[in-house]
N, C-alpha and C. Protein backbone atom coordinates (compact mmCIF):
# COMPACT_ATOMS: atom_id res chain seq x y z
N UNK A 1 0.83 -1.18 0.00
CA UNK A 1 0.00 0.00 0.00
C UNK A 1 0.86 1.24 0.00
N UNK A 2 0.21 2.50 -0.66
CA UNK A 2 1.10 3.28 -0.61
C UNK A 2 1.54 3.96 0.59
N UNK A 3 0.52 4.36 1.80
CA UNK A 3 0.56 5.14 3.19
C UNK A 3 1.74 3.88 3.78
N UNK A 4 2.10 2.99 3.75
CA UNK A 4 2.70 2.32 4.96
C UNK A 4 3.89 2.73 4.42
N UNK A 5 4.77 2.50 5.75
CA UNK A 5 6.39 3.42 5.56
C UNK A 5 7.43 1.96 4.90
N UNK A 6 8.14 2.49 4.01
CA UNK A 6 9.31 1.47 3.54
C UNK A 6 10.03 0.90 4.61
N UNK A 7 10.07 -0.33 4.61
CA UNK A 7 11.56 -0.97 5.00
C UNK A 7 12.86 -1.46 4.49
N UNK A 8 13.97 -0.85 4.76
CA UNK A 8 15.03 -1.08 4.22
C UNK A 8 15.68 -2.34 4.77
N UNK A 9 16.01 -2.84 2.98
CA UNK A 9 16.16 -4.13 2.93
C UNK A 9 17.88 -4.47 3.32
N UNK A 10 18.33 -5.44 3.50
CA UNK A 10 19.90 -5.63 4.00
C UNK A 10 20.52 -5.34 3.44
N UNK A 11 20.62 -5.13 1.70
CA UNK A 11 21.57 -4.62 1.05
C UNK A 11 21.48 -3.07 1.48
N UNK A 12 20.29 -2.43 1.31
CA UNK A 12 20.08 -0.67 1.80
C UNK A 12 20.88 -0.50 3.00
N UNK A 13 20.88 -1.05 3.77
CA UNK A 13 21.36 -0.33 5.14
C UNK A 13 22.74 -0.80 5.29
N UNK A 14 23.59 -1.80 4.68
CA UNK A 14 24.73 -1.82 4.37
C UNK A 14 24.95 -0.56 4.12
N UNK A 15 24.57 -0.32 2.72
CA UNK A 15 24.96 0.84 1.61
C UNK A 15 24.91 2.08 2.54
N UNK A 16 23.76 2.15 3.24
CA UNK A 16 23.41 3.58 3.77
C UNK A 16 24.52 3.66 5.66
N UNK A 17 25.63 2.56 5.68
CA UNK A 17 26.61 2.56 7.01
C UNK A 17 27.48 2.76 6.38
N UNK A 18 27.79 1.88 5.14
CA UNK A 18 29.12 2.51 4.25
C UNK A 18 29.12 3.91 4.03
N UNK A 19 27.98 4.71 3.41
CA UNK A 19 28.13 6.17 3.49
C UNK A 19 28.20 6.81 4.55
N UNK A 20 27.76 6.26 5.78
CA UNK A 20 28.16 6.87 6.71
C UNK A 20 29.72 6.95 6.79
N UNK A 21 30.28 6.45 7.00
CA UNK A 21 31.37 5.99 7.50
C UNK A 21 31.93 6.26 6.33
N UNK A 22 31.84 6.70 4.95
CA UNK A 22 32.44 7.14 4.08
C UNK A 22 32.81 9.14 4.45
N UNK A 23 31.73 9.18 4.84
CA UNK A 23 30.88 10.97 5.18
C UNK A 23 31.95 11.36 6.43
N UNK A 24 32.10 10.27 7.46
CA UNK A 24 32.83 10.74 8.84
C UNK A 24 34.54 10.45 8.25
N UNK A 25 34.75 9.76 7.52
CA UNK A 25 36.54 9.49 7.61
C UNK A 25 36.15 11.12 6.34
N UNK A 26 35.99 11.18 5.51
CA UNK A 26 36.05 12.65 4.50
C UNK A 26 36.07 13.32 5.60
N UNK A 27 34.96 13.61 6.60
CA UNK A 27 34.83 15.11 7.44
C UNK A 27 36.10 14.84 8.80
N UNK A 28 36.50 14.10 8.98
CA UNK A 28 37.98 13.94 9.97
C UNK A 28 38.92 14.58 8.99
N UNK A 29 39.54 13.89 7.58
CA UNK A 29 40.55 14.10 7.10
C UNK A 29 40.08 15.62 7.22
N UNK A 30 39.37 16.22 6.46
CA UNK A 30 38.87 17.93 6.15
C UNK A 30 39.62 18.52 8.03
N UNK A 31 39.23 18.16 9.28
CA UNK A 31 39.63 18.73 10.40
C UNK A 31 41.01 18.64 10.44
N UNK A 32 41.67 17.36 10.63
CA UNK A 32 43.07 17.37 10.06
C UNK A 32 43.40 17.99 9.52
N UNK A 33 43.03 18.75 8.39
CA UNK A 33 43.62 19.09 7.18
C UNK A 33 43.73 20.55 7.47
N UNK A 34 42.59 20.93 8.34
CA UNK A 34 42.22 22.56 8.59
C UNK A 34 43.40 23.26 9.72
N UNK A 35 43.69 22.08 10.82
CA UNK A 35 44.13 21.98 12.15
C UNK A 35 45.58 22.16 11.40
N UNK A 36 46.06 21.41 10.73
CA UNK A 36 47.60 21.29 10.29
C UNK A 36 47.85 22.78 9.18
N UNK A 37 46.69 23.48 8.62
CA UNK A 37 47.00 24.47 7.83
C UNK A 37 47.18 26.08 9.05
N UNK A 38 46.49 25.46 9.84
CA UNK A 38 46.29 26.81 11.01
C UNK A 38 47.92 26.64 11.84
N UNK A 39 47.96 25.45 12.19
CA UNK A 39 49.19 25.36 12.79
C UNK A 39 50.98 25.89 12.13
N UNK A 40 50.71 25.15 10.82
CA UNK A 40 51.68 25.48 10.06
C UNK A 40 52.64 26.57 10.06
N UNK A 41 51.86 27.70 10.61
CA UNK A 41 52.50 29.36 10.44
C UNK A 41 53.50 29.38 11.53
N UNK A 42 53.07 28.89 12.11
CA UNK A 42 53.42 29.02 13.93
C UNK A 42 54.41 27.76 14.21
N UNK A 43 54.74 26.88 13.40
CA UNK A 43 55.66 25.37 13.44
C UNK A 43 57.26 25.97 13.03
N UNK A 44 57.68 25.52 13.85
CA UNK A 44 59.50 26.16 13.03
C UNK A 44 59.69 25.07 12.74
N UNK A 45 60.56 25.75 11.29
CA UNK A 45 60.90 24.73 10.66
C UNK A 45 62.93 24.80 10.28
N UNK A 46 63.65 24.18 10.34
CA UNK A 46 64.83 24.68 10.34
C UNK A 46 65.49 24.15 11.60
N UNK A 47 66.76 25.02 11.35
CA UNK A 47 67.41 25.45 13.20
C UNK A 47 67.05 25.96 13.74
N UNK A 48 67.52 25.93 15.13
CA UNK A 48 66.92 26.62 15.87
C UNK A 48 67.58 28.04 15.98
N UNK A 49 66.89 29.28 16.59
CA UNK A 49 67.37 30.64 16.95
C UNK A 49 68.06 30.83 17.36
N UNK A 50 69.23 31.61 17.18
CA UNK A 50 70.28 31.62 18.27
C UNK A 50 70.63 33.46 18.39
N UNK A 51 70.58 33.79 19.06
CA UNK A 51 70.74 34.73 19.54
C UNK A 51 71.89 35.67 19.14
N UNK A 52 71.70 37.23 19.12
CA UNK A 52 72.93 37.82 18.88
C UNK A 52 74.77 37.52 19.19
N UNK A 53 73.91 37.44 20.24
CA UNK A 53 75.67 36.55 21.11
C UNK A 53 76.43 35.52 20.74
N UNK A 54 75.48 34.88 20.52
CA UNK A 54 75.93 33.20 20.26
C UNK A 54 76.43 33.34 18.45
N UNK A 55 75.62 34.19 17.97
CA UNK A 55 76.16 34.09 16.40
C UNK A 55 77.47 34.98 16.49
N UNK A 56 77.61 35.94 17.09
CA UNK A 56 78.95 36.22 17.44
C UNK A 56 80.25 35.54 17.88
N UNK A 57 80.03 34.72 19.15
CA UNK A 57 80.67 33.74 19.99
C UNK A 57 80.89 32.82 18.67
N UNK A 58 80.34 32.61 18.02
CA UNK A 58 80.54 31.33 16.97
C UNK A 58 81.15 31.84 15.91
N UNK A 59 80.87 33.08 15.28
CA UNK A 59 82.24 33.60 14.37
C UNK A 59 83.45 34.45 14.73
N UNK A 60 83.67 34.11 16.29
CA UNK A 60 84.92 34.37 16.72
C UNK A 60 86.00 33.20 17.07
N UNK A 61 84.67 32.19 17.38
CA UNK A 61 85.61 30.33 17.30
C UNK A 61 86.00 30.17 16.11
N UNK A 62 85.07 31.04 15.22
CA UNK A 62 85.74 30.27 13.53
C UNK A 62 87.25 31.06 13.57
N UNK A 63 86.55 32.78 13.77
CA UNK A 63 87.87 33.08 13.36
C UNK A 63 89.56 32.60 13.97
N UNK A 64 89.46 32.02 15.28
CA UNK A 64 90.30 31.72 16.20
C UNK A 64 90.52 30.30 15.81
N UNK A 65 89.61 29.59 14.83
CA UNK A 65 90.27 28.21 14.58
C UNK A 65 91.02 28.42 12.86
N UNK A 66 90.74 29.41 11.80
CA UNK A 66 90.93 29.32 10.81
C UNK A 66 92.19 30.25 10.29
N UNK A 67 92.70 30.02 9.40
CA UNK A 67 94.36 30.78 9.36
C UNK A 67 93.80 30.31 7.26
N UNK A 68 93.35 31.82 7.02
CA UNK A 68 92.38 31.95 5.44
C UNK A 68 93.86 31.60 4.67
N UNK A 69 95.01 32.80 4.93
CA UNK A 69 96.30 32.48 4.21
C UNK A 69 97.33 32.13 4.45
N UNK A 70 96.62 30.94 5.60
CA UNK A 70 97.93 29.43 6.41
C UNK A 70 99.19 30.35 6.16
N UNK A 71 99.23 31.34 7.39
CA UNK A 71 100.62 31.77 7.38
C UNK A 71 101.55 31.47 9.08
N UNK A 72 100.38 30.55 9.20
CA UNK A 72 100.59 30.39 10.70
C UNK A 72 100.16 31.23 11.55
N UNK A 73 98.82 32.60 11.93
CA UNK A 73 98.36 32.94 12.44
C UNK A 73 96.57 32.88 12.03
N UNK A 74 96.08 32.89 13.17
CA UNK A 74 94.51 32.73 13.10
C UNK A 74 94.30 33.94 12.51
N UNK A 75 92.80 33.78 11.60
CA UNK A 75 92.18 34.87 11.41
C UNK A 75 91.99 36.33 12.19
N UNK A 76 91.97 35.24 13.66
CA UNK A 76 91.22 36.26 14.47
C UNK A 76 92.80 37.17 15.56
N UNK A 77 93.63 36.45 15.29
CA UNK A 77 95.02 37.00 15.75
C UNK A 77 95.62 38.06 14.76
N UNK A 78 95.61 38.21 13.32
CA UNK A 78 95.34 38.67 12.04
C UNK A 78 94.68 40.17 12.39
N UNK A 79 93.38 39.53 12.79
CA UNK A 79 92.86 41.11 12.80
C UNK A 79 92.55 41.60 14.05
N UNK A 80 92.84 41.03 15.24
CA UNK A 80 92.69 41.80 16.69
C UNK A 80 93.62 42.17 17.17
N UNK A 81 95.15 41.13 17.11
CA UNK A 81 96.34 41.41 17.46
C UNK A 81 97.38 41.78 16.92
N UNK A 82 97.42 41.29 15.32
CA UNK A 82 98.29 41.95 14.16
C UNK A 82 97.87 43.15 13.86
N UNK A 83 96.86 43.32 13.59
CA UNK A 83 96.28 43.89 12.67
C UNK A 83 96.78 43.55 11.08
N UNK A 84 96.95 42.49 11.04
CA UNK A 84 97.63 42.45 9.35
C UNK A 84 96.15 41.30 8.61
N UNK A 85 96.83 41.44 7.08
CA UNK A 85 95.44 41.16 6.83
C UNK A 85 95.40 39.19 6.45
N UNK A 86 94.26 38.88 6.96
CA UNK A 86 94.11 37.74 6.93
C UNK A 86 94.13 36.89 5.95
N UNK A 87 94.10 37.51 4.79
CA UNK A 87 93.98 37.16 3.44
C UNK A 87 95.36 37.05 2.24
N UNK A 88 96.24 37.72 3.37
CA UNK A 88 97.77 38.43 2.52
C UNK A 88 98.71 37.45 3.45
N UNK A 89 99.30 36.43 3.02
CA UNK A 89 100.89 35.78 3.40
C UNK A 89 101.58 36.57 4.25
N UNK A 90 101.84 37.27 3.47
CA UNK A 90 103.13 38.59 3.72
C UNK A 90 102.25 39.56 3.72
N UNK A 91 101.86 40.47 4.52
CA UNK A 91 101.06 41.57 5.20
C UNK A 91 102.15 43.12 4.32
N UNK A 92 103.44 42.89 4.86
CA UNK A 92 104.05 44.04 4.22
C UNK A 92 105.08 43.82 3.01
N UNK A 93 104.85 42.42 2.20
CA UNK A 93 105.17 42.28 1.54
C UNK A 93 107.28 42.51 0.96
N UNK A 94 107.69 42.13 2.37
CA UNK A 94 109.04 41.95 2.89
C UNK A 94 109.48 40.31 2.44
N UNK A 95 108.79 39.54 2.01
CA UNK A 95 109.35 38.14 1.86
C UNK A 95 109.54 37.21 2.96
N UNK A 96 108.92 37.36 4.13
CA UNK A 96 108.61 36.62 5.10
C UNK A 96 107.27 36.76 5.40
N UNK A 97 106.67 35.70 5.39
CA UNK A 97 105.71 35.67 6.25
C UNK A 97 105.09 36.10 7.48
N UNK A 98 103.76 36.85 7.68
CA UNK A 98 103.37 36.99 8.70
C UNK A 98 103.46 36.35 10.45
N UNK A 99 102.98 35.09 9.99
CA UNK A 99 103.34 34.33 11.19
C UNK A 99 104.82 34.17 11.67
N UNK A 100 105.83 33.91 10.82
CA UNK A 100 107.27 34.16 11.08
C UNK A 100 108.17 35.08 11.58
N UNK A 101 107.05 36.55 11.01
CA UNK A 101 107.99 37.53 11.97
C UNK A 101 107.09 38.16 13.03
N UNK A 102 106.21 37.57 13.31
CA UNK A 102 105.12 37.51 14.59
C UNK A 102 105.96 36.89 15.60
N UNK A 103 106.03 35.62 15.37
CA UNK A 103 106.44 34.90 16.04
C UNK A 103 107.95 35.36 16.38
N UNK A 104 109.09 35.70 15.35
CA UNK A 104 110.48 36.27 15.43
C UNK A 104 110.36 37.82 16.51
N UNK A 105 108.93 38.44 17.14
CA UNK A 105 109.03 39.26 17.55
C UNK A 105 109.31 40.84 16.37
N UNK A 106 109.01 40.61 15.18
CA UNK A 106 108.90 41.18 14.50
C UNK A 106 107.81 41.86 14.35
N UNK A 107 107.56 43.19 13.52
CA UNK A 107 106.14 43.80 13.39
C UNK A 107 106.12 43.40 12.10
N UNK A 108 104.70 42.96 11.70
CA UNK A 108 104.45 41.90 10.40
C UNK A 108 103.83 42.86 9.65
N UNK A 109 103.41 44.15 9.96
CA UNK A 109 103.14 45.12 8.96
C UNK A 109 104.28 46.18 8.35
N UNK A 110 105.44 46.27 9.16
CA UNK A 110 106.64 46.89 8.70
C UNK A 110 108.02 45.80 7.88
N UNK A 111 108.27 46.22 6.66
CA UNK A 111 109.43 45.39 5.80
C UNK A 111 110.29 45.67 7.00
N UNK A 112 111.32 44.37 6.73
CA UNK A 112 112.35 44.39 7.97
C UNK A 112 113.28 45.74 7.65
N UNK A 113 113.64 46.24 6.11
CA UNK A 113 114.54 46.91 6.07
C UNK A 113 114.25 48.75 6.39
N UNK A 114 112.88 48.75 7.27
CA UNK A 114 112.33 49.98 6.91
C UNK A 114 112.07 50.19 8.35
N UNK A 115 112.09 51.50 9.09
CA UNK A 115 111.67 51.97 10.22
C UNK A 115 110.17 52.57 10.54
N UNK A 116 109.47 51.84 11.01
CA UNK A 116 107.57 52.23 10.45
C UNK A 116 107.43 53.29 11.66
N UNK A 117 107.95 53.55 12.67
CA UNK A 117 107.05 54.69 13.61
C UNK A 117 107.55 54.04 15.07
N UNK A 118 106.37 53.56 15.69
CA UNK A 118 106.48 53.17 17.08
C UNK A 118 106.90 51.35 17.32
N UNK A 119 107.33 51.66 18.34
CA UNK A 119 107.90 49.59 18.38
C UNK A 119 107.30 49.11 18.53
N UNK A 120 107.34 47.31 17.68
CA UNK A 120 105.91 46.35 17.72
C UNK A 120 106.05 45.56 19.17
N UNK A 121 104.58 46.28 19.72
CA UNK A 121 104.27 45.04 20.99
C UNK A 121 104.40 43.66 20.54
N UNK A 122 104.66 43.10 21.12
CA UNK A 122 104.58 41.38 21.04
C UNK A 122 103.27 41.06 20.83
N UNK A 123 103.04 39.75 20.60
CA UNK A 123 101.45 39.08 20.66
C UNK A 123 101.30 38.48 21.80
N UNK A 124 102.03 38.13 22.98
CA UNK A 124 102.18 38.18 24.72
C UNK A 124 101.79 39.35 25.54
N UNK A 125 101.61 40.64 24.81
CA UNK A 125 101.08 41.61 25.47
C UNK A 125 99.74 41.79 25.40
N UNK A 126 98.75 42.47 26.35
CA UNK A 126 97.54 42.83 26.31
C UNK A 126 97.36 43.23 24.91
N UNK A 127 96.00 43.35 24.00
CA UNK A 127 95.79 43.64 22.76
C UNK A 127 94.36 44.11 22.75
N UNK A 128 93.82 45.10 22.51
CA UNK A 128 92.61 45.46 22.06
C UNK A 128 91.88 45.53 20.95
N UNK A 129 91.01 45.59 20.82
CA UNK A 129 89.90 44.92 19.55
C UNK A 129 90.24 46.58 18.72
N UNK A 130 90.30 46.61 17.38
CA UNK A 130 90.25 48.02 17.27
C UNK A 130 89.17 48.80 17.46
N UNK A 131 89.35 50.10 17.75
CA UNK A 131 88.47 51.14 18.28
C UNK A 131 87.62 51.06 19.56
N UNK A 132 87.98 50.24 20.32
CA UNK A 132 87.51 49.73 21.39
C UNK A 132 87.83 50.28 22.79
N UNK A 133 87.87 51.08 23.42
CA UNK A 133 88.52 51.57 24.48
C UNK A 133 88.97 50.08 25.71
N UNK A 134 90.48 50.70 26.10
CA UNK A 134 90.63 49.53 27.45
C UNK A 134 89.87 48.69 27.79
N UNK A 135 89.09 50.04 28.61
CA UNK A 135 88.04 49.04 29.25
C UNK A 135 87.18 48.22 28.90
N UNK A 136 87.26 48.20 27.51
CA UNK A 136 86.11 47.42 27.07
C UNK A 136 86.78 46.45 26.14
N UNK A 137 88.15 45.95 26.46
CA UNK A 137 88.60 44.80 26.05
C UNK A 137 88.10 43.31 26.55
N UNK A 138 88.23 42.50 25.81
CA UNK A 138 88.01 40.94 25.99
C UNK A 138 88.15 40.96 27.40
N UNK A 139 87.18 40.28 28.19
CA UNK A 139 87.67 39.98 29.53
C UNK A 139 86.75 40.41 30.74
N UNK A 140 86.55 41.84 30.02
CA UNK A 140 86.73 43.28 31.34
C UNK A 140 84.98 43.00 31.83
N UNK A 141 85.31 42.88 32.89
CA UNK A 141 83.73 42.78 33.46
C UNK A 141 83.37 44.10 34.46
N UNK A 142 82.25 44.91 34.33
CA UNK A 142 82.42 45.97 34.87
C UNK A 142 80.88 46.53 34.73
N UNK A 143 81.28 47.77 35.59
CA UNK A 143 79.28 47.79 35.36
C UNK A 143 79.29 48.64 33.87
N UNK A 144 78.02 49.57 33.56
CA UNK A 144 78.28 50.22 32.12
C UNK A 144 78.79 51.30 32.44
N UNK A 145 78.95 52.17 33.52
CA UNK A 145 79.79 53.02 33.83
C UNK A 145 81.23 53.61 33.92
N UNK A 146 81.50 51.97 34.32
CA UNK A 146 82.93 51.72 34.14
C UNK A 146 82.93 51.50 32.64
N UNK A 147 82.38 50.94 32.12
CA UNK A 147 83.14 50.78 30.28
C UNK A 147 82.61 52.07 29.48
N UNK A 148 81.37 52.79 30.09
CA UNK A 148 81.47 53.91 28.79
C UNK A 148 82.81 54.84 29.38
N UNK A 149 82.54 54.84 30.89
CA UNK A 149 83.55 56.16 31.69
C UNK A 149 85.01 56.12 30.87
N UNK A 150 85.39 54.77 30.22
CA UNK A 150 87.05 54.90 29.28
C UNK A 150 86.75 55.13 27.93
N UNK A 151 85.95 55.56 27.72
CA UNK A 151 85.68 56.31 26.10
C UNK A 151 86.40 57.74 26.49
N UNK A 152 87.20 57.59 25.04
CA UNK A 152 88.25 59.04 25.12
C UNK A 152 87.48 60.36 24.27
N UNK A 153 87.77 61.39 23.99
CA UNK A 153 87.25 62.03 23.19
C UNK A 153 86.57 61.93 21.56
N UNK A 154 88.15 61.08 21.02
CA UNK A 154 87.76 60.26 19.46
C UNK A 154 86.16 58.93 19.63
N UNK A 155 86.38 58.59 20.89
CA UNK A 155 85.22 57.54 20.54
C UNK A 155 84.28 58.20 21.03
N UNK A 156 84.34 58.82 21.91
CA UNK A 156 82.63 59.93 22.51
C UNK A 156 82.53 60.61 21.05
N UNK A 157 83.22 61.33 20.50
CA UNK A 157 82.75 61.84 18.79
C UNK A 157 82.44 61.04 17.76
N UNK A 158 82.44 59.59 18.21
CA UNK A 158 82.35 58.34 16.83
C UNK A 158 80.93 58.25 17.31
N UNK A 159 80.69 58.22 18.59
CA UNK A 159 79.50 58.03 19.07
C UNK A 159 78.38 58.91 18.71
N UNK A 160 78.71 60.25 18.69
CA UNK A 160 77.79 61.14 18.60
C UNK A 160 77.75 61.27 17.14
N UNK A 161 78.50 60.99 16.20
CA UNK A 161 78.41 60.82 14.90
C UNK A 161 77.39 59.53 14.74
N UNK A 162 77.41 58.89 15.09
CA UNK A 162 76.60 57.39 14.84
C UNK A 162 75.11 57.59 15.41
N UNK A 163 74.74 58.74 16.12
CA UNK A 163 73.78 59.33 16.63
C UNK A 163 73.19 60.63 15.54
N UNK A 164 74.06 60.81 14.75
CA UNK A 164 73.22 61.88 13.80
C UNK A 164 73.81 63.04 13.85
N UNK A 165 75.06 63.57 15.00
CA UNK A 165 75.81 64.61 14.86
C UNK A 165 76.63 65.21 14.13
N UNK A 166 76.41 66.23 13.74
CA UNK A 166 77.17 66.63 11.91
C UNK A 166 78.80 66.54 12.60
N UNK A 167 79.58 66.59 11.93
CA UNK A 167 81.15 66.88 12.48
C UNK A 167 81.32 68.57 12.27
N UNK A 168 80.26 69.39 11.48
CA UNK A 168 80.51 70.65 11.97
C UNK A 168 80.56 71.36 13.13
N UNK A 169 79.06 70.41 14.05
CA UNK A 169 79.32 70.70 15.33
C UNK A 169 80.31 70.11 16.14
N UNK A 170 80.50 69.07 15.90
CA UNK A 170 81.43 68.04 16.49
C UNK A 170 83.27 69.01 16.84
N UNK A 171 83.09 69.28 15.41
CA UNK A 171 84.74 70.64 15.53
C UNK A 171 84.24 72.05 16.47
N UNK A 172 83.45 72.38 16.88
CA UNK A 172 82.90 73.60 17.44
C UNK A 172 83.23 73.47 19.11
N UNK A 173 83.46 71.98 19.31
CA UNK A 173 83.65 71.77 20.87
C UNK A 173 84.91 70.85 21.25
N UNK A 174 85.95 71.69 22.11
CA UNK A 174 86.91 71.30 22.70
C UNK A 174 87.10 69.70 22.88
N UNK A 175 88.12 69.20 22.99
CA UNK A 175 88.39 67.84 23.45
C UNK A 175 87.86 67.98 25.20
N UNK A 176 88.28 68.89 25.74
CA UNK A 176 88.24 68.67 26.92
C UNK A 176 86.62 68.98 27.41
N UNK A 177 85.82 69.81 26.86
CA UNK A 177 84.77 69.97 27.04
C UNK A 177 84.15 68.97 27.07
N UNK A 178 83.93 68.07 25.50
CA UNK A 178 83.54 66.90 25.22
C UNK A 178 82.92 66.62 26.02
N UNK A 179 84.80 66.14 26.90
CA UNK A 179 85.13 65.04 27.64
C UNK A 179 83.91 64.80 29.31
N UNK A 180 84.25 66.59 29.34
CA UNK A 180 83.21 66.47 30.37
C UNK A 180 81.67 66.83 30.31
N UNK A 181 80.96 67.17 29.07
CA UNK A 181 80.22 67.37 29.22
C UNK A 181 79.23 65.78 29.14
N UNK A 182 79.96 64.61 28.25
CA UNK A 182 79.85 63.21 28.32
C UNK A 182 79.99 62.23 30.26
N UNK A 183 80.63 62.85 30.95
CA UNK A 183 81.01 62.54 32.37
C UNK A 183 79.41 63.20 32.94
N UNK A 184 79.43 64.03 32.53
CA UNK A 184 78.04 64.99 32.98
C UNK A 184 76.91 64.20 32.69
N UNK A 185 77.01 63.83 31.21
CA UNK A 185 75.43 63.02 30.85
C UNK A 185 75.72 61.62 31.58
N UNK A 186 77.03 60.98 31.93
CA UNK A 186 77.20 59.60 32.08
C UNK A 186 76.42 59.64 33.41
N UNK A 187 77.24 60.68 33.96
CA UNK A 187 76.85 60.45 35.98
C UNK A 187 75.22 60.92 35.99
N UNK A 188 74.89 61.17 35.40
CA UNK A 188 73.23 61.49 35.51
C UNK A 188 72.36 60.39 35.01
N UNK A 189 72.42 59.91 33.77
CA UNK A 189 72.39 58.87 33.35
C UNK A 189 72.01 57.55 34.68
N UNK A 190 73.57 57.39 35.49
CA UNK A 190 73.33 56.38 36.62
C UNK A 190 72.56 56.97 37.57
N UNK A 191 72.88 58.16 37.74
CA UNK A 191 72.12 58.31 39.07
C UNK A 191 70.64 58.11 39.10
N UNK A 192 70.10 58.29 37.80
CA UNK A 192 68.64 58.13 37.16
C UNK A 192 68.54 56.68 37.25
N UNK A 193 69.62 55.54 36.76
CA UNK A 193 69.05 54.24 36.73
C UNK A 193 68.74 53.67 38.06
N UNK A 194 70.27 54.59 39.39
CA UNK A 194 70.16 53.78 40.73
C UNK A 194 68.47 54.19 41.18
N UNK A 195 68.01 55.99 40.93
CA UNK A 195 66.29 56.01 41.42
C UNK A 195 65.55 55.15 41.35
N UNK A 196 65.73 55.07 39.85
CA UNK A 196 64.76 53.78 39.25
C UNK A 196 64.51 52.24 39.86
N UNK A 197 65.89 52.20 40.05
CA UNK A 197 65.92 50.68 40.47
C UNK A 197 65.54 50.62 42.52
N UNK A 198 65.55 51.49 42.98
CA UNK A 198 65.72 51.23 44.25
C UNK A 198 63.97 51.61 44.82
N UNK A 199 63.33 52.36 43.70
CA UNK A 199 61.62 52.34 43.56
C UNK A 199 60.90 51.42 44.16
């Protein structure tokens, strides 16, 4: 009769669990699929981060393990303690090698037969990074007071140049002024951080 309700026969309701179960594995993969596209942005992929320091610290091991023109000094002895160049055998082009008259107590940027100026420190003596004041050599642990307080006049003016200061004004004021009007901003400077901190 037509009013009475159908019954589904064993093949139908197979068919109609397979689509189920066809309908739920499609709508899982689709969540998967949504979950792994949202995530994606936010997943690192690579190495990991390493910090200003550490990428530093690590191209100062290179430079301290590598010798570019095997003259028998490191890269990093080359350019912190020679100053000669890392790339050149013979730095002053005298016919000995860098490392040889380093090592002979020789200055490896002056030909032996020539008188260059002032006498070469050894590579056994203290050595500073160039443009670096004392205090702020390899080593020096100190508060920031102590390492700006040994900035001389030339580096308090490199400074204020690197800040936007023309060198017209820069020539308009004494070395000694500079000197103290930088002591002036330094000691105010702390005395402002000790307020701060003791708040």
């Amino acid at each position: 009769m037509e009013g009475e309700p159908r019954h589904f026969g064993h093949d139908h309701r197979l068919a109609l669990a397979a689509l189920s179960v066809l309908i739920l594995a499609i709508l899982s993969l689709s969540f998967l699929q949504f979950q792994k596209s949202v995530r994606a942005p936010f997943e690192r992929s690579g190495p990991r981060y390493k910090s200003l320091a550490e990428r530093e610290s690590e191209a100062v091991e290179a430079q301290r393990k590598t010798d570019t023109d095997s003259d028998g000094l490191s890269d990093y002895d080359e350019l912190y303690l020679y100053r000669t160049s890392p790339y050149l055998e013979d730095t002053d082009s005298d016919g000995i090698n860098d490392g040889a008259e380093a090592n002979s107590g020789e200055d490896p940027n002056c030909p032996r037969d020539q008188n260059c100026g002032a006498p070469f420190e050894a590579a056994n003596t203290q050595k500073v990074s160039p443009g670096i004041p004392q205090s702020m050599s390899p080593g020096f642990i100190g508060s920031p007071e102590q390492i700006l307080g040994g900035f001389d006049p030339e580096n308090i003016r490199s400074l204020l140049r690197g800040a936007g200061v023309s060198d017209e004004m820069l020539s308009k004021v004494d070395d000694a002024t500079l000197k103290r009007l930088y002591e002036e901003v330094l000691g105010q400077t702390a005395s402002s951080t000790v307020t701060s901190t003791t708040r």
